[in-house]
Protein backbone atom coordinates (compact mmCIF):
# COMPACT_ATOMS: atom_id res chain seq x y z
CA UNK A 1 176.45 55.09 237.27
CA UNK A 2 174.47 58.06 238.32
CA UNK A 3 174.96 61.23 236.75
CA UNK A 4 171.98 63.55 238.18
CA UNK A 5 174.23 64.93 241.24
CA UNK A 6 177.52 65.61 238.46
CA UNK A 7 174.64 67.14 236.14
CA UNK A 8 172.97 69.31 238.64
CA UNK A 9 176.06 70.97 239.20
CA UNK A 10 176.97 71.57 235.86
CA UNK A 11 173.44 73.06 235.60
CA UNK A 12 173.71 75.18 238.62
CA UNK A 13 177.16 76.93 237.74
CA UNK A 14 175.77 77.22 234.30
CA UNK A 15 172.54 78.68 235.30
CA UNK A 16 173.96 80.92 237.98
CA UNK A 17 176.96 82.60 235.73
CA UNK A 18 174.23 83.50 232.79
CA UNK A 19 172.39 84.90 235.53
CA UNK A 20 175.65 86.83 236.43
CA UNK A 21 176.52 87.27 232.66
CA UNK A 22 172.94 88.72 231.49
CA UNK A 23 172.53 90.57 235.15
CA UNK A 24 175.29 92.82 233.25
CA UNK A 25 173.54 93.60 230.07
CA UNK A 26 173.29 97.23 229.24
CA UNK A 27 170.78 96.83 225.93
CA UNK A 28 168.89 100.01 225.22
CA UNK A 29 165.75 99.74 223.11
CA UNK A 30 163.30 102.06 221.72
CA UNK A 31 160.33 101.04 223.90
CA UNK A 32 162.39 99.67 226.79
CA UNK A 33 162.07 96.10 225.52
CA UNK A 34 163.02 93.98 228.61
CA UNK A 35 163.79 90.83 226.33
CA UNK A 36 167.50 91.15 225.62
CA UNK A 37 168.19 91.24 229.48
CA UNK A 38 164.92 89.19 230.85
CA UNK A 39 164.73 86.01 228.76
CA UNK A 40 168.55 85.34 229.47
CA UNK A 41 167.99 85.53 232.85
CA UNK A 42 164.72 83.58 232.96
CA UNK A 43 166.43 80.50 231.13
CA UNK A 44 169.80 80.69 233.49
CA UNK A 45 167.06 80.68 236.42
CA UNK A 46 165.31 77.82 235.04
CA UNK A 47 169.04 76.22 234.49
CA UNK A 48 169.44 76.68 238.14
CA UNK A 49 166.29 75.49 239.38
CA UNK A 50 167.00 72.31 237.15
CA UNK A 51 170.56 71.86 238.72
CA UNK A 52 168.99 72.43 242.50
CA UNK A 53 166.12 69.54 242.60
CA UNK A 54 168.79 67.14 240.66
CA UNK A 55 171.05 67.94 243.39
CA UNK A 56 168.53 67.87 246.09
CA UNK A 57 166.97 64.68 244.87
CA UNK A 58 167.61 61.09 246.23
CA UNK A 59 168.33 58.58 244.06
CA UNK A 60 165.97 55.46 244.65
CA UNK A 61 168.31 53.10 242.06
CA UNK A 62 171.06 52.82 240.43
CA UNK A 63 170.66 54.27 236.83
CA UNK A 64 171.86 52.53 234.41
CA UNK A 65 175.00 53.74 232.16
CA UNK A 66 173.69 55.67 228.56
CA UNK A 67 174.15 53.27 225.57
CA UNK A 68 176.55 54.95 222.98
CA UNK A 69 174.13 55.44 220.57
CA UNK A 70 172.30 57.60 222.46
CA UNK A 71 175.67 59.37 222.80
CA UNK A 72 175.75 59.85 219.80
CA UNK A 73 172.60 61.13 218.88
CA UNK A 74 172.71 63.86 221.35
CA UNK A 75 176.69 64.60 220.16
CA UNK A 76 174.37 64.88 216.73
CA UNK A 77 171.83 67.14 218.12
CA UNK A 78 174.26 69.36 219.36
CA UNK A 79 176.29 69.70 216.28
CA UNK A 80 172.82 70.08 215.11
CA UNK A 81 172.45 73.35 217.27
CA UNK A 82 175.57 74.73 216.31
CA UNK A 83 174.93 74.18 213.10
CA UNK A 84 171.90 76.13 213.31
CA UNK A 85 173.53 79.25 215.42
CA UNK A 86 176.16 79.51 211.83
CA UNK A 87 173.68 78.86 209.31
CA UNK A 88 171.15 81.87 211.15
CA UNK A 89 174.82 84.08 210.87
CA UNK A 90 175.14 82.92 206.78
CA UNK A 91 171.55 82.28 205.08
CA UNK A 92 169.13 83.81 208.05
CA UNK A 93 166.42 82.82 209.81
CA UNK A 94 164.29 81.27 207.15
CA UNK A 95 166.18 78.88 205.38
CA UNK A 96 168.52 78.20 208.69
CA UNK A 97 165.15 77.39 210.71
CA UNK A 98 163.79 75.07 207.89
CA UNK A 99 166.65 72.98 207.28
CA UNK A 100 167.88 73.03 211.03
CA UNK A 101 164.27 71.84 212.34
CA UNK A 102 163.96 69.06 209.90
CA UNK A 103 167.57 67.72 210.68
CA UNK A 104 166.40 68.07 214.21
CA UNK A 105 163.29 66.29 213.43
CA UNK A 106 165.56 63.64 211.25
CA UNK A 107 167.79 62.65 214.59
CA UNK A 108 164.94 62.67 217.19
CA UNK A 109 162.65 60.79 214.94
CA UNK A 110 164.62 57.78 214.37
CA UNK A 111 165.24 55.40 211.99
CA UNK A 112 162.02 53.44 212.59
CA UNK A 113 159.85 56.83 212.38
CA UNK A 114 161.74 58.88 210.07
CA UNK A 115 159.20 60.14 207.14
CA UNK A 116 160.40 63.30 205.32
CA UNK A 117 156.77 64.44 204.76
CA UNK A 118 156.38 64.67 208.18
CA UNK A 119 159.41 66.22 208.75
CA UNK A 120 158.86 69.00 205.99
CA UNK A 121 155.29 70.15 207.34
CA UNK A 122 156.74 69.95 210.84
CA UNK A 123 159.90 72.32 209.54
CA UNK A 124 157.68 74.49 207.62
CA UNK A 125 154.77 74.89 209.98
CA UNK A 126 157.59 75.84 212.89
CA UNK A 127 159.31 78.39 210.73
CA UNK A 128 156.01 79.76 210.24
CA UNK A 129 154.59 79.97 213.26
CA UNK A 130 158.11 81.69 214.90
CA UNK A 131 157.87 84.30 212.21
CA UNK A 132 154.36 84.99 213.05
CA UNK A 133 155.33 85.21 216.64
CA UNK A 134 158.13 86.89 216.84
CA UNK A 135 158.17 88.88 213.75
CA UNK A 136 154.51 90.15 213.44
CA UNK A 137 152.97 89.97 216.79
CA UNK A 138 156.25 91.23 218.84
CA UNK A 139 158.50 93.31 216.22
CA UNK A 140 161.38 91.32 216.93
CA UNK A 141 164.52 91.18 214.69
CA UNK A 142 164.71 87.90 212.67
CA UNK A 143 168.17 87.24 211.67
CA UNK A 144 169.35 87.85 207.84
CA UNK A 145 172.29 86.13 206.82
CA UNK A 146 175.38 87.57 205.21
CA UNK A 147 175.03 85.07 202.13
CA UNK A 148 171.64 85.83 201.19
């Protein structure tokens, strides 16, 4: 079965109502940050452009259909991700970002490449390099949560 013309829709009218949605932001900022307005739109554009050349592709061959365990993984992932939005909203950015990227690394990895050394550094050095970013070269918020 071949899903790229189903999915390109899906990322079109995705894409094009966050364009919509964030064309309506009214965010002021101190220095007239364009970020809370911009980077919305700039993913919802990318959405769209994704959603466009899957649509406007030909398909050479039939794809074949996803096993379920790769359903399930990327059910996983996404739990993963909304696991990650509540846990920014109750412990904050530090400890949500650690434990979320190493569960993230956890379910990519695999069972055959799974090492939690790995998957430490790799959660600690991405934590670390986001709060550089973000908090000391831009100024940005990072998210506290309400339980710590």
């Amino acid at each position: 079965m071949n899903t790229d013309k189903p999915l390109g829709a899906v990322l079109l009218a995705i894409g094009a109502g966050g364009v919509i949605a964030a064309s309506q932001f009214n965010v002021r900022t101190f220095n007239n940050d364009p970020g809370p307005k911009l980077f919305p739109m700039l993913a919802c554009a990318i959405l769209v452009i994704c959603g466009l050349g899957l649509l406007l592709r030909h398909a050479a061959r039939e794809q074949p259909a996803i096993p379920s365990g790769e359903w399930q993984r990327g059910l996983v992932m996404a739990g993963l991700l909304v696991g990650y939005a509540l846990g920014l909203w109750l412990v904050g950015f530090h400890i949500a970002t650690l434990a979320g990227s190493f569960a993230l690394y956890w379910v990519i990895a695999g069972p055959e490449r799974r090492n939690a050394l790995h998957g430490a550094v790799y959660a600690a050095l991405l934590t670390l390099a986001v709060h550089l970013i973000f908090k000391t070269m831009l100024g940005a918020f990072l998210p506290h949560g309400i339980l710590v």
